[in-house]
C-alpha atoms as a PDB file:
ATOM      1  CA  UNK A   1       0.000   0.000   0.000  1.00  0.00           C
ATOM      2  CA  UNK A   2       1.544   3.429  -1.099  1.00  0.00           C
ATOM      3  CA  UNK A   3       0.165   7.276   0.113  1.00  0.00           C
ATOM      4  CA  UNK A   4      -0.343   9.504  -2.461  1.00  0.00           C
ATOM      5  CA  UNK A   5      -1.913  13.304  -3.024  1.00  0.00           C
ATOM      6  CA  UNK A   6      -4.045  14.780  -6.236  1.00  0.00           C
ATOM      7  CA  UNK A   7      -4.722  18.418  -6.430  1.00  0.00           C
ATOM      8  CA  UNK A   8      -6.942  20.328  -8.518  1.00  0.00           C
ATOM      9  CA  UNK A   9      -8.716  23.916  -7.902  1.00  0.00           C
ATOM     10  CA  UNK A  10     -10.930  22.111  -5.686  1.00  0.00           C
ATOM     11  CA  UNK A  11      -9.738  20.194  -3.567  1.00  0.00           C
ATOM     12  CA  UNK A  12      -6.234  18.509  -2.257  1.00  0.00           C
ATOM     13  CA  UNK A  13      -7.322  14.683  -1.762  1.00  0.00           C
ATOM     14  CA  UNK A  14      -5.388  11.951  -0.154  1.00  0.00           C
ATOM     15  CA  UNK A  15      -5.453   8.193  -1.504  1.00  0.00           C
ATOM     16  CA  UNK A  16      -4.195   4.781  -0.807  1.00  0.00           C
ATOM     17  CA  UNK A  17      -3.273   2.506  -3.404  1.00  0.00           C
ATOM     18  CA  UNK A  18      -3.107  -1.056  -2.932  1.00  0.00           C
ATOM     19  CA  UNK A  19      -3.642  -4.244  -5.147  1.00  0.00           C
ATOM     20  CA  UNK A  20      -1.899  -4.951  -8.738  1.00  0.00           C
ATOM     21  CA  UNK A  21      -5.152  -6.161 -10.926  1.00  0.00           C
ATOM     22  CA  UNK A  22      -6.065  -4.721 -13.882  1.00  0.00           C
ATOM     23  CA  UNK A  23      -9.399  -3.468 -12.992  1.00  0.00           C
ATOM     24  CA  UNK A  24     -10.097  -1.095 -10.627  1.00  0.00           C
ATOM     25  CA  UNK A  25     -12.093  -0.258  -8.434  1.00  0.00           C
ATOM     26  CA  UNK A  26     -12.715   3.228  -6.156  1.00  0.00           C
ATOM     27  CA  UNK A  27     -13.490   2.891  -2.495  1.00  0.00           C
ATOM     28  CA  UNK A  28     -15.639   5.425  -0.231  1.00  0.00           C
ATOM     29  CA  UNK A  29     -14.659   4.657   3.297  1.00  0.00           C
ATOM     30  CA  UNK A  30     -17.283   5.119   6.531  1.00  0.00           C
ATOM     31  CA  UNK A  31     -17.687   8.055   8.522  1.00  0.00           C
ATOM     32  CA  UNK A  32     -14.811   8.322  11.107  1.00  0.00           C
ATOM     33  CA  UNK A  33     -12.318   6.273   9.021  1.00  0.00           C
ATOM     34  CA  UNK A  34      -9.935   6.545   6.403  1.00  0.00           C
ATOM     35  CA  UNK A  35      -8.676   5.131   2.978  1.00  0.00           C
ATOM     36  CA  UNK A  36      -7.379   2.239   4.337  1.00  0.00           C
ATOM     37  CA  UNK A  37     -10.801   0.941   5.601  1.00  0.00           C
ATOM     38  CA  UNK A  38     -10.910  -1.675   2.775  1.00  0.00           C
ATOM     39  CA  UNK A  39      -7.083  -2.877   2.924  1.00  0.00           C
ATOM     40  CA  UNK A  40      -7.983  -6.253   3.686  1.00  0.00           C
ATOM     41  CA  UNK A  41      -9.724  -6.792   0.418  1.00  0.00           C
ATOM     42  CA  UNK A  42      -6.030  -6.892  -1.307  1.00  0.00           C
ATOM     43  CA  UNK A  43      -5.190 -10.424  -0.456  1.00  0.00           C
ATOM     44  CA  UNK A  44      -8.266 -11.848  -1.954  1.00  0.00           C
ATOM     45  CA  UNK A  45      -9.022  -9.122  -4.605  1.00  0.00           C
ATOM     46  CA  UNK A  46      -5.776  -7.672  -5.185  1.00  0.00           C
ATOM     47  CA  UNK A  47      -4.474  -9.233  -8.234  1.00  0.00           C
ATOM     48  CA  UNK A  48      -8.064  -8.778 -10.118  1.00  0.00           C
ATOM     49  CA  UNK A  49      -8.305  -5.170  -9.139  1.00  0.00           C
ATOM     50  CA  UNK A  50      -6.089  -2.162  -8.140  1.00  0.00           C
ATOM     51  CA  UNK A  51      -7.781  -0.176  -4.883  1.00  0.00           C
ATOM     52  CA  UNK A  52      -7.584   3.350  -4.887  1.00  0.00           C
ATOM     53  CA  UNK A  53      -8.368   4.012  -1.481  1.00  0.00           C
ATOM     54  CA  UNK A  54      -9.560   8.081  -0.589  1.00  0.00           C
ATOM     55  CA  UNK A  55      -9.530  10.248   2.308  1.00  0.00           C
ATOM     56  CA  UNK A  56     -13.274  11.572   2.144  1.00  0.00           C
ATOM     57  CA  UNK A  57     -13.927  14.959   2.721  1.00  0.00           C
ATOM     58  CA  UNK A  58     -13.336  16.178   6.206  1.00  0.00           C
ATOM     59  CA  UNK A  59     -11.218  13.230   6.964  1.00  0.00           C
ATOM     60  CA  UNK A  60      -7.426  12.570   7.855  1.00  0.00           C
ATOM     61  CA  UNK A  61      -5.070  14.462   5.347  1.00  0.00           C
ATOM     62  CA  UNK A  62      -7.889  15.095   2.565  1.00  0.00           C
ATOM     63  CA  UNK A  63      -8.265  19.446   2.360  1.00  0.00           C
ATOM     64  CA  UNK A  64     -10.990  21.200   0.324  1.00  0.00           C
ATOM     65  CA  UNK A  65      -9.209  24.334  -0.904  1.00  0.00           C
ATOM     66  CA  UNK A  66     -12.335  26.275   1.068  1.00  0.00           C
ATOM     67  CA  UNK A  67     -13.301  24.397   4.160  1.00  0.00           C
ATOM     68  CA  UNK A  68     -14.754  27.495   5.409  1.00  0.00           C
ATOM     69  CA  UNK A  69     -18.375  27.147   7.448  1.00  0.00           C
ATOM     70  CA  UNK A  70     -20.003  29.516   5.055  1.00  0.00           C
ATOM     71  CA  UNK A  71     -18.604  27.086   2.146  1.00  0.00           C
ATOM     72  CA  UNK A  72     -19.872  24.008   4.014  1.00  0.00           C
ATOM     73  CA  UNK A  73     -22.849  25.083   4.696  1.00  0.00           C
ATOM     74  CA  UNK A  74     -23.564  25.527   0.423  1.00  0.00           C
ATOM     75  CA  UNK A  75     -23.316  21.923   0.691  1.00  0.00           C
ATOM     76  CA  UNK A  76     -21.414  19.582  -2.451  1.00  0.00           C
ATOM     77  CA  UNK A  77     -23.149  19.745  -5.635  1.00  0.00           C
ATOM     78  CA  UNK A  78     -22.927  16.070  -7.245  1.00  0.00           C
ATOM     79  CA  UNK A  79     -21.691  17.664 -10.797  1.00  0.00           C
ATOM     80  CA  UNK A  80     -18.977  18.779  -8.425  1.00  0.00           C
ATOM     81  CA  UNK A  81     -17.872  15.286  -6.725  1.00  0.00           C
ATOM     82  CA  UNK A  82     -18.160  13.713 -10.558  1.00  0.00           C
ATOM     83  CA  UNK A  83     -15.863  16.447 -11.662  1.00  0.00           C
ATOM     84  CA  UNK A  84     -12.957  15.778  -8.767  1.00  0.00           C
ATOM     85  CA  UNK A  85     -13.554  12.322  -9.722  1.00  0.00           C
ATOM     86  CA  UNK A  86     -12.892  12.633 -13.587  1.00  0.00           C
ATOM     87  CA  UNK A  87     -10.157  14.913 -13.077  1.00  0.00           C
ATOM     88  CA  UNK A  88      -8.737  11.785 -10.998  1.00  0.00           C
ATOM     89  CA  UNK A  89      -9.566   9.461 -13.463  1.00  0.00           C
ATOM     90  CA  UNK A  90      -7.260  11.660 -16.187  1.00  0.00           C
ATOM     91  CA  UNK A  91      -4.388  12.369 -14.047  1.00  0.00           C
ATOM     92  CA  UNK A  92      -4.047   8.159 -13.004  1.00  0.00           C
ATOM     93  CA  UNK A  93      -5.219   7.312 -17.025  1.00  0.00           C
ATOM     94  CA  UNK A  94      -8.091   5.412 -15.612  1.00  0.00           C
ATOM     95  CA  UNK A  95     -10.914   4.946 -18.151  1.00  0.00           C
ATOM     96  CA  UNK A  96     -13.407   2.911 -16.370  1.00  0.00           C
ATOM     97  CA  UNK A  97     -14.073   1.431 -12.264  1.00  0.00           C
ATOM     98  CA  UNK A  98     -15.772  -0.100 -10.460  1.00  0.00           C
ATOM     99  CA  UNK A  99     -16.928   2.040  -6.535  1.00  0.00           C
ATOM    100  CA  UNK A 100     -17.263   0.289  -2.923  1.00  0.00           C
ATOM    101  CA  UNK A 101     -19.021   2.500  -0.770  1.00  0.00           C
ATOM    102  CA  UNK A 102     -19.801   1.991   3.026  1.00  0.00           C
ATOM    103  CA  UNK A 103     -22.493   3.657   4.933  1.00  0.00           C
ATOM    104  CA  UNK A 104     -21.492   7.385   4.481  1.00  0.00           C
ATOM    105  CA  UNK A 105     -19.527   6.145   1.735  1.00  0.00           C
ATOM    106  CA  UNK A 106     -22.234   4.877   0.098  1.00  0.00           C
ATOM    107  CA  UNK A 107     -23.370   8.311  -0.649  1.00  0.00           C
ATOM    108  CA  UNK A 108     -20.114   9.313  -2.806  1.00  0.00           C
ATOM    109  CA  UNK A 109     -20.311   5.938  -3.949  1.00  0.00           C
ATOM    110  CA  UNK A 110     -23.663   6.300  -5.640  1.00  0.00           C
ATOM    111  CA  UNK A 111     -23.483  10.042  -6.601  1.00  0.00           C
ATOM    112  CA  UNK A 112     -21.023   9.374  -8.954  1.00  0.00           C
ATOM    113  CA  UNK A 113     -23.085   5.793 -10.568  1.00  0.00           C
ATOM    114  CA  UNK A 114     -25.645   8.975 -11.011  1.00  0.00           C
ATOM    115  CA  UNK A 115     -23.274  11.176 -12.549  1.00  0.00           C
ATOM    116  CA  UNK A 116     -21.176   8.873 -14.509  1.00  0.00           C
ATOM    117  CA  UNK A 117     -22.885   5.731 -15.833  1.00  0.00           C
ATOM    118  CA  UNK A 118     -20.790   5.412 -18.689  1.00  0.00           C
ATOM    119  CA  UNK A 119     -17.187   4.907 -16.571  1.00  0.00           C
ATOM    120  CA  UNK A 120     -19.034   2.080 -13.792  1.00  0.00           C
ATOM    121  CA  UNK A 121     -18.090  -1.279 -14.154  1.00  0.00           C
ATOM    122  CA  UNK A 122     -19.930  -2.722 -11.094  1.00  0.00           C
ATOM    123  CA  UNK A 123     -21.738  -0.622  -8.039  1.00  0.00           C
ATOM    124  CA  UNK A 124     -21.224  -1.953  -4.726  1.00  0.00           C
ATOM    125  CA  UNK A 125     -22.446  -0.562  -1.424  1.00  0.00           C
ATOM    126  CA  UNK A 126     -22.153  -1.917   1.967  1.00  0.00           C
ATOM    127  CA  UNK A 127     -24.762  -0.620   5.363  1.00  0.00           C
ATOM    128  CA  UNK A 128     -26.032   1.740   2.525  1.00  0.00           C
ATOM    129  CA  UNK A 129     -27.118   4.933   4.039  1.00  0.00           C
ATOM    130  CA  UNK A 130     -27.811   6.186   0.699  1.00  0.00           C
ATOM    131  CA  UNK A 131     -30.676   3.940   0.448  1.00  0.00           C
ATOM    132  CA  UNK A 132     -32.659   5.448   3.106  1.00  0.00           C
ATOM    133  CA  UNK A 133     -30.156   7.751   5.117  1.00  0.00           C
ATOM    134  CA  UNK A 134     -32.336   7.825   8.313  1.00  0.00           C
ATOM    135  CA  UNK A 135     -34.368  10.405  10.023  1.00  0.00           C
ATOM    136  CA  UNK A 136     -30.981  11.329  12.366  1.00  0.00           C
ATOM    137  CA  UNK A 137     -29.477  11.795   9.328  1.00  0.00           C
ATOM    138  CA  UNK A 138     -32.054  13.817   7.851  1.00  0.00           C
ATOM    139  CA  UNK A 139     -33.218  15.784  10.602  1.00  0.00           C
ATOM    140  CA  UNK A 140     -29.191  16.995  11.253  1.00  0.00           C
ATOM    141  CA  UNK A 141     -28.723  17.878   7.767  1.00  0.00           C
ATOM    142  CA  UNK A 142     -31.163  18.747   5.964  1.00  0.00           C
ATOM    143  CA  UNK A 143     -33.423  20.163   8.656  1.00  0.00           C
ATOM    144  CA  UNK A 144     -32.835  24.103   9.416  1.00  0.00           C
ATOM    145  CA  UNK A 145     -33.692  23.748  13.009  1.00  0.00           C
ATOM    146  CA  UNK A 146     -31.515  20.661  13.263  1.00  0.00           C
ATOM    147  CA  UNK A 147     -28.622  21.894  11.510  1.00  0.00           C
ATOM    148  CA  UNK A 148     -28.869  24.630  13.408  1.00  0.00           C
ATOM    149  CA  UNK A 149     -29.031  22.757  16.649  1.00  0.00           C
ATOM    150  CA  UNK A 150     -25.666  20.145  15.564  1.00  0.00           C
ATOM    151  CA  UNK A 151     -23.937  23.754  14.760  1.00  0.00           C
ATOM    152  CA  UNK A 152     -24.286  24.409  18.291  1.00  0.00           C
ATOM    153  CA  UNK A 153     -23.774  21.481  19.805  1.00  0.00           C
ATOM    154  CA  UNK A 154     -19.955  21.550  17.973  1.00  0.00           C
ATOM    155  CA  UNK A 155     -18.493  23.598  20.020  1.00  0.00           C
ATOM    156  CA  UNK A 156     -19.254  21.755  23.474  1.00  0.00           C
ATOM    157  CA  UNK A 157     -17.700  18.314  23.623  1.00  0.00           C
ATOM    158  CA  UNK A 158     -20.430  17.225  26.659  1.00  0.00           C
ATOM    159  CA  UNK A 159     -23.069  18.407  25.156  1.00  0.00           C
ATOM    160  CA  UNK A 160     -22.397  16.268  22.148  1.00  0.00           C
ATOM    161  CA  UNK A 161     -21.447  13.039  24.029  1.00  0.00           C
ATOM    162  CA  UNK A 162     -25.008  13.569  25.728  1.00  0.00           C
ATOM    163  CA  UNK A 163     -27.097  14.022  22.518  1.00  0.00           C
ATOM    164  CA  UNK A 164     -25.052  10.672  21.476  1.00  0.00           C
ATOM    165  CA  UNK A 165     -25.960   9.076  24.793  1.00  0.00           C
ATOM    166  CA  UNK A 166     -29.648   9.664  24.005  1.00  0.00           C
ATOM    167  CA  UNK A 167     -29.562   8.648  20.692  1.00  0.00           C
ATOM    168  CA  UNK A 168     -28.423   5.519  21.789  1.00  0.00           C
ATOM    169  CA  UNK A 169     -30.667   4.967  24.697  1.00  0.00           C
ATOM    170  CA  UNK A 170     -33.763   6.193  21.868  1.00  0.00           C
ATOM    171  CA  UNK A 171     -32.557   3.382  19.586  1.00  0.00           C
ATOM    172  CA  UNK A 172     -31.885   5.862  17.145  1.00  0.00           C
ATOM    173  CA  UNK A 173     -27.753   4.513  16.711  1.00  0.00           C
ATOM    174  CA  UNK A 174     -26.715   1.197  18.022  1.00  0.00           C
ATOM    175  CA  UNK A 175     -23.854   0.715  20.557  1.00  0.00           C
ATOM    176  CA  UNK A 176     -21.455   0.532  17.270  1.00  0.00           C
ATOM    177  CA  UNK A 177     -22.685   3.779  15.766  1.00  0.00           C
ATOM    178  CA  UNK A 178     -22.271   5.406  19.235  1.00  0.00           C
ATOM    179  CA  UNK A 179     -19.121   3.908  19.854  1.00  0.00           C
ATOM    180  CA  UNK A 180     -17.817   6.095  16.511  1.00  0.00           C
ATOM    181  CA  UNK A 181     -19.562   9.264  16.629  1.00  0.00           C
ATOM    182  CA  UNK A 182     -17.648   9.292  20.544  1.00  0.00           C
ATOM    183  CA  UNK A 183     -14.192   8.990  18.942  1.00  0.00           C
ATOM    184  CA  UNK A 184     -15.208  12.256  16.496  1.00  0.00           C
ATOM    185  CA  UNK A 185     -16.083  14.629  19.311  1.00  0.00           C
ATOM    186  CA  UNK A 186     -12.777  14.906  21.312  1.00  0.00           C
ATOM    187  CA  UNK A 187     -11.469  18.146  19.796  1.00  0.00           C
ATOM    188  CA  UNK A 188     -13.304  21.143  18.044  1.00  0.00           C
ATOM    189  CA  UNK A 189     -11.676  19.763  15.244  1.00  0.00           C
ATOM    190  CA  UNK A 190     -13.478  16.389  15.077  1.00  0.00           C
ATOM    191  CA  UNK A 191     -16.507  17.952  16.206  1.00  0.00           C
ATOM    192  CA  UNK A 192     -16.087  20.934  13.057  1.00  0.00           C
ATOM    193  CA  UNK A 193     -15.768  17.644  10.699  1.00  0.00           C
ATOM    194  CA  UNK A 194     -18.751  16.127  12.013  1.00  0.00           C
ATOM    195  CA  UNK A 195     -21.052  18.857  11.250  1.00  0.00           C
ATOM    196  CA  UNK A 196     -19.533  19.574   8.005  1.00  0.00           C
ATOM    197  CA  UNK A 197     -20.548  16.042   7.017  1.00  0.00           C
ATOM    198  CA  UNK A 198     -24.033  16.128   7.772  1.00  0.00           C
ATOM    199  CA  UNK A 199     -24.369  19.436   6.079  1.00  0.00           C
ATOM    200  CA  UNK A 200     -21.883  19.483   3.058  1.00  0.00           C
ATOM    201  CA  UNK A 201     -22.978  16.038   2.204  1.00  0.00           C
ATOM    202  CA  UNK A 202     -27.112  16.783   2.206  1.00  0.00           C
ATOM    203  CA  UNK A 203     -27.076  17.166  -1.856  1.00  0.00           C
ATOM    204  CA  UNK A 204     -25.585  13.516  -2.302  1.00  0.00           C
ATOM    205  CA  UNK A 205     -29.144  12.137  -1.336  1.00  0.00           C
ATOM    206  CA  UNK A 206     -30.385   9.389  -3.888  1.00  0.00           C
ATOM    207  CA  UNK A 207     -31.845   9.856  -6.853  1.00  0.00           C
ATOM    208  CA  UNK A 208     -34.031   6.616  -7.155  1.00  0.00           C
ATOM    209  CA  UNK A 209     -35.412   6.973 -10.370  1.00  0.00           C
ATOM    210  CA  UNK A 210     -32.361   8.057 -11.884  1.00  0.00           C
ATOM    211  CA  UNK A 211     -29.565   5.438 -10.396  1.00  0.00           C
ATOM    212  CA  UNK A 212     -32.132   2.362 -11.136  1.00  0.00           C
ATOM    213  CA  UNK A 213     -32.635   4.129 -14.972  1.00  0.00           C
ATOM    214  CA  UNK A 214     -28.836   4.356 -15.250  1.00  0.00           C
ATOM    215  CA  UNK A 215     -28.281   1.185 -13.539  1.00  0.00           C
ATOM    216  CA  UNK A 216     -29.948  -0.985 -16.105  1.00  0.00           C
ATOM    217  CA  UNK A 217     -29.405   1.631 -19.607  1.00  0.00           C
ATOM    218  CA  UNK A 218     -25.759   0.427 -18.478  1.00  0.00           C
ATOM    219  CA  UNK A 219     -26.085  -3.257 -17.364  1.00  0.00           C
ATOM    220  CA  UNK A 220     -24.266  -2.268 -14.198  1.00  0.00           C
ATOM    221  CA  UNK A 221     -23.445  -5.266 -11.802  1.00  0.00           C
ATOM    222  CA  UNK A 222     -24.753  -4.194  -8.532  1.00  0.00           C
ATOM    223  CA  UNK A 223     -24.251  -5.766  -4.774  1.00  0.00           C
ATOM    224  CA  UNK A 224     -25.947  -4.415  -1.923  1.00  0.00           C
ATOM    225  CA  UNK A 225     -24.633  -6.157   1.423  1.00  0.00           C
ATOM    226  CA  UNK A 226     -26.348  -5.674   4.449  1.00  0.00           C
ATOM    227  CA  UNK A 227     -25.593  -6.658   8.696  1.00  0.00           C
ATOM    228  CA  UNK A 228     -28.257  -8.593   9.777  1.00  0.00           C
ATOM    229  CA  UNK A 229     -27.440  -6.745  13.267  1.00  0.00           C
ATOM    230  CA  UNK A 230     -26.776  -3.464  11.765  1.00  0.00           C
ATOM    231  CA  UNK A 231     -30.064  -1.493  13.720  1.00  0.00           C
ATOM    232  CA  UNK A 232     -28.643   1.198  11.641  1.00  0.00           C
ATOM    233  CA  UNK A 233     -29.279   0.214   8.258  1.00  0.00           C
ATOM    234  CA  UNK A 234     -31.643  -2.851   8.555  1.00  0.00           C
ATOM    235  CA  UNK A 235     -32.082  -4.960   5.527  1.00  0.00           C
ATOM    236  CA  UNK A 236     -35.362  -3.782   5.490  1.00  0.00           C
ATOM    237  CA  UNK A 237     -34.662  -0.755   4.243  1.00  0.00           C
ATOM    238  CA  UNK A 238     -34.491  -1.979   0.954  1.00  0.00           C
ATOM    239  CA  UNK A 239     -37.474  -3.548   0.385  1.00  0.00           C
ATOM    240  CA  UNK A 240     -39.112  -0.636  -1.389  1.00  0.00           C
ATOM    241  CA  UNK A 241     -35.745   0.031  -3.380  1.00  0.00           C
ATOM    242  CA  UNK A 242     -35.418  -3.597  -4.597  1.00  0.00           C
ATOM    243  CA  UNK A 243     -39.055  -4.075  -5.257  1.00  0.00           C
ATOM    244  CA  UNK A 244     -38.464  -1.604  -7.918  1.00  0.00           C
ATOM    245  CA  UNK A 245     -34.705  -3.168  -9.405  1.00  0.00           C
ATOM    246  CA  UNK A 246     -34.715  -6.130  -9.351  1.00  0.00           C
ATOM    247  CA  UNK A 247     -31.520  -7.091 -10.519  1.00  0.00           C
ATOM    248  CA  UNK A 248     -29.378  -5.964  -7.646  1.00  0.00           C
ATOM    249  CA  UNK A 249     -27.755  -8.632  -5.367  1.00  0.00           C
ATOM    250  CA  UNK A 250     -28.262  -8.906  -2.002  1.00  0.00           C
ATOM    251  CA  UNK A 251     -26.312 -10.072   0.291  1.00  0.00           C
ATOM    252  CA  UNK A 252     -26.979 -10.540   4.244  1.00  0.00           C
ATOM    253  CA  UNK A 253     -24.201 -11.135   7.022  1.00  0.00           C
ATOM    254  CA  UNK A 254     -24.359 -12.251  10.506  1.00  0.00           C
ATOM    255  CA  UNK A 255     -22.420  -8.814  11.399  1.00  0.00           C
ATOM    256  CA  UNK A 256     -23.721  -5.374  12.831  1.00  0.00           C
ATOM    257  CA  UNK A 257     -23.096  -1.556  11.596  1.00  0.00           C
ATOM    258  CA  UNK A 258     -18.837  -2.389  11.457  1.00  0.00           C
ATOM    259  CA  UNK A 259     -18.816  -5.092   8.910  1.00  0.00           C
ATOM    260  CA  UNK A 260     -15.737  -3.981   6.976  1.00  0.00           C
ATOM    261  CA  UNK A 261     -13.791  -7.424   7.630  1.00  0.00           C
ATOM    262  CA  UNK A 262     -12.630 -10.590   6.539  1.00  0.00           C
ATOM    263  CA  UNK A 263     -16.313 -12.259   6.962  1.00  0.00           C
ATOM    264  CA  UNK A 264     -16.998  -9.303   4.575  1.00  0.00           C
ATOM    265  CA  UNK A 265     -14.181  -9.917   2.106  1.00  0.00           C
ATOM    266  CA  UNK A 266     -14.795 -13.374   1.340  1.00  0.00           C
ATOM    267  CA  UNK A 267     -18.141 -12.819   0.404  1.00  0.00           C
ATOM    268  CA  UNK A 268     -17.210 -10.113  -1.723  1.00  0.00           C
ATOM    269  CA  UNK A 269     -14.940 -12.483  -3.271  1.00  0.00           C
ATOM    270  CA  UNK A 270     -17.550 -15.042  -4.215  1.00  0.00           C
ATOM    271  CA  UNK A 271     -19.367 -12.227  -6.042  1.00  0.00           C
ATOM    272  CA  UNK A 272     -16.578 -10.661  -7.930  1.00  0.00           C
ATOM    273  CA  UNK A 273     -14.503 -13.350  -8.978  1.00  0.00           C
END
């Protein structure tokens, strides 16, 4: 695995590579990790695929060239994260991939299957948030009075930790999702990166009609996988979603929200190979 940077106007973005296979395929880590989240895949994937691994926005050395509140709070414009991504594409000589996307990388993942049809090879996405994000999720970001409440609640580490604490006790996150959004409030750092991801990240929501049109126009292999313990993104969620596309495969594990393993890898494998 090798560190590397690409720059444009827009942003300076940090990426892991890792693997040797021809194919390749774009990864969009979880919130509160980094590119290396899906490092184990290389041992049974790597000589099918090269990884590029990214540093989403707001996390470990990845800098938007404005990170500024009144910036963040515009929110990202898809057109924009398809634009970093083709700029990417050029600069590496990368005509086509394939994107893994877990739970808040699940959003990126399937903004750009929106965006650019034509380049996907096959759409995966693991606890997918983008299917139905959650009313936490919703409320924080794209509600004014909620954003407006999580922009306070940044700048006071207890307060946070006791909105977190309720969420759990209300069922809203399971002890997994709490356990995370606890390591992201320590500073006024972490905290600042938290709110900018509910709010810069409120125009990635799905576009149904659009991903299943584009989806099938392309013939797009696509794997959904699912923790059968995950209370954050049940595999019921779907059901409306894959009443409608059929095609998609689903795949269920005896795991919970933090699935990104070697359970998770081998049945990956099955799928891809």
């Amino acid at each position: 695995m090798t560190g590397h940077y690409f720059e444009n106007s827009f942003v300076k973005l940090h990426y892991y590579r890792f693997g040797k296979g021809a194919k390749h395929m774009f990864c969009f880590h979880g919130f509160g990790m980094h590119g290396k989240q899906f490092k184990l895949a290389e041992e049974k994937l790597g000589d099918q695929y090269t990884f590029w691994g990214f540093d989403l926005f707001f996390h470990k050395e990845t800098q938007l060239k404005d990170q500024s509140l009144a910036r963040v709070k515009k929110g990202l414009q898809k057109n924009e994260l398809a634009n970093v991504i083709l700029d990417f594409c050029k600069h590496e000589k990368i005509e086509t991939f394939s994107v893994l996307g877990y739970s808040m990388g699940s959003h990126y993942a399937t903004a750009i299957v929106e965006e650019l049809p034509s380049k996907i090879n096959e759409y995966i996405v693991a606890a997918p948030s983008s299917i139905n994000s959650g009313s936490l999720i919703r409320f924080f970001s794209k509600n004014k009075f909620g954003n407006k409440l999580l922009e306070k609640l940044m700048f006071s580490k207890k307060a946070m930790i006791n909105i977190i604490n309720l969420f759990k006790w209300t069922r809203l996150i399971d002890e997994s999702g709490r356990n995370i959004l606890r390591k992201e409030v320590g500073t006024a750092q972490l905290r600042f990166a938290l709110y900018s991801c509910f709010t810069y990240l409120r125009l990635l929501e799905t576009d149904e009609e659009k991903l299943i049109k584009v989806l099938m126009a392309y013939q797009i292999k696509s794997i959904f996988i699912f923790g059968r313990y995950d209370k954050m993104y049940l595999p019921i969620i779907g059901d409306a979603f894959f009443a409608k596309f059929q095609q998609a495969e689903v795949i269920i594990l005896d795991e919970n929200h933090e699935m990104i393993n070697q359970n998770f890898v081998d049945r990956l494998a099955q799928s891809l190979l």
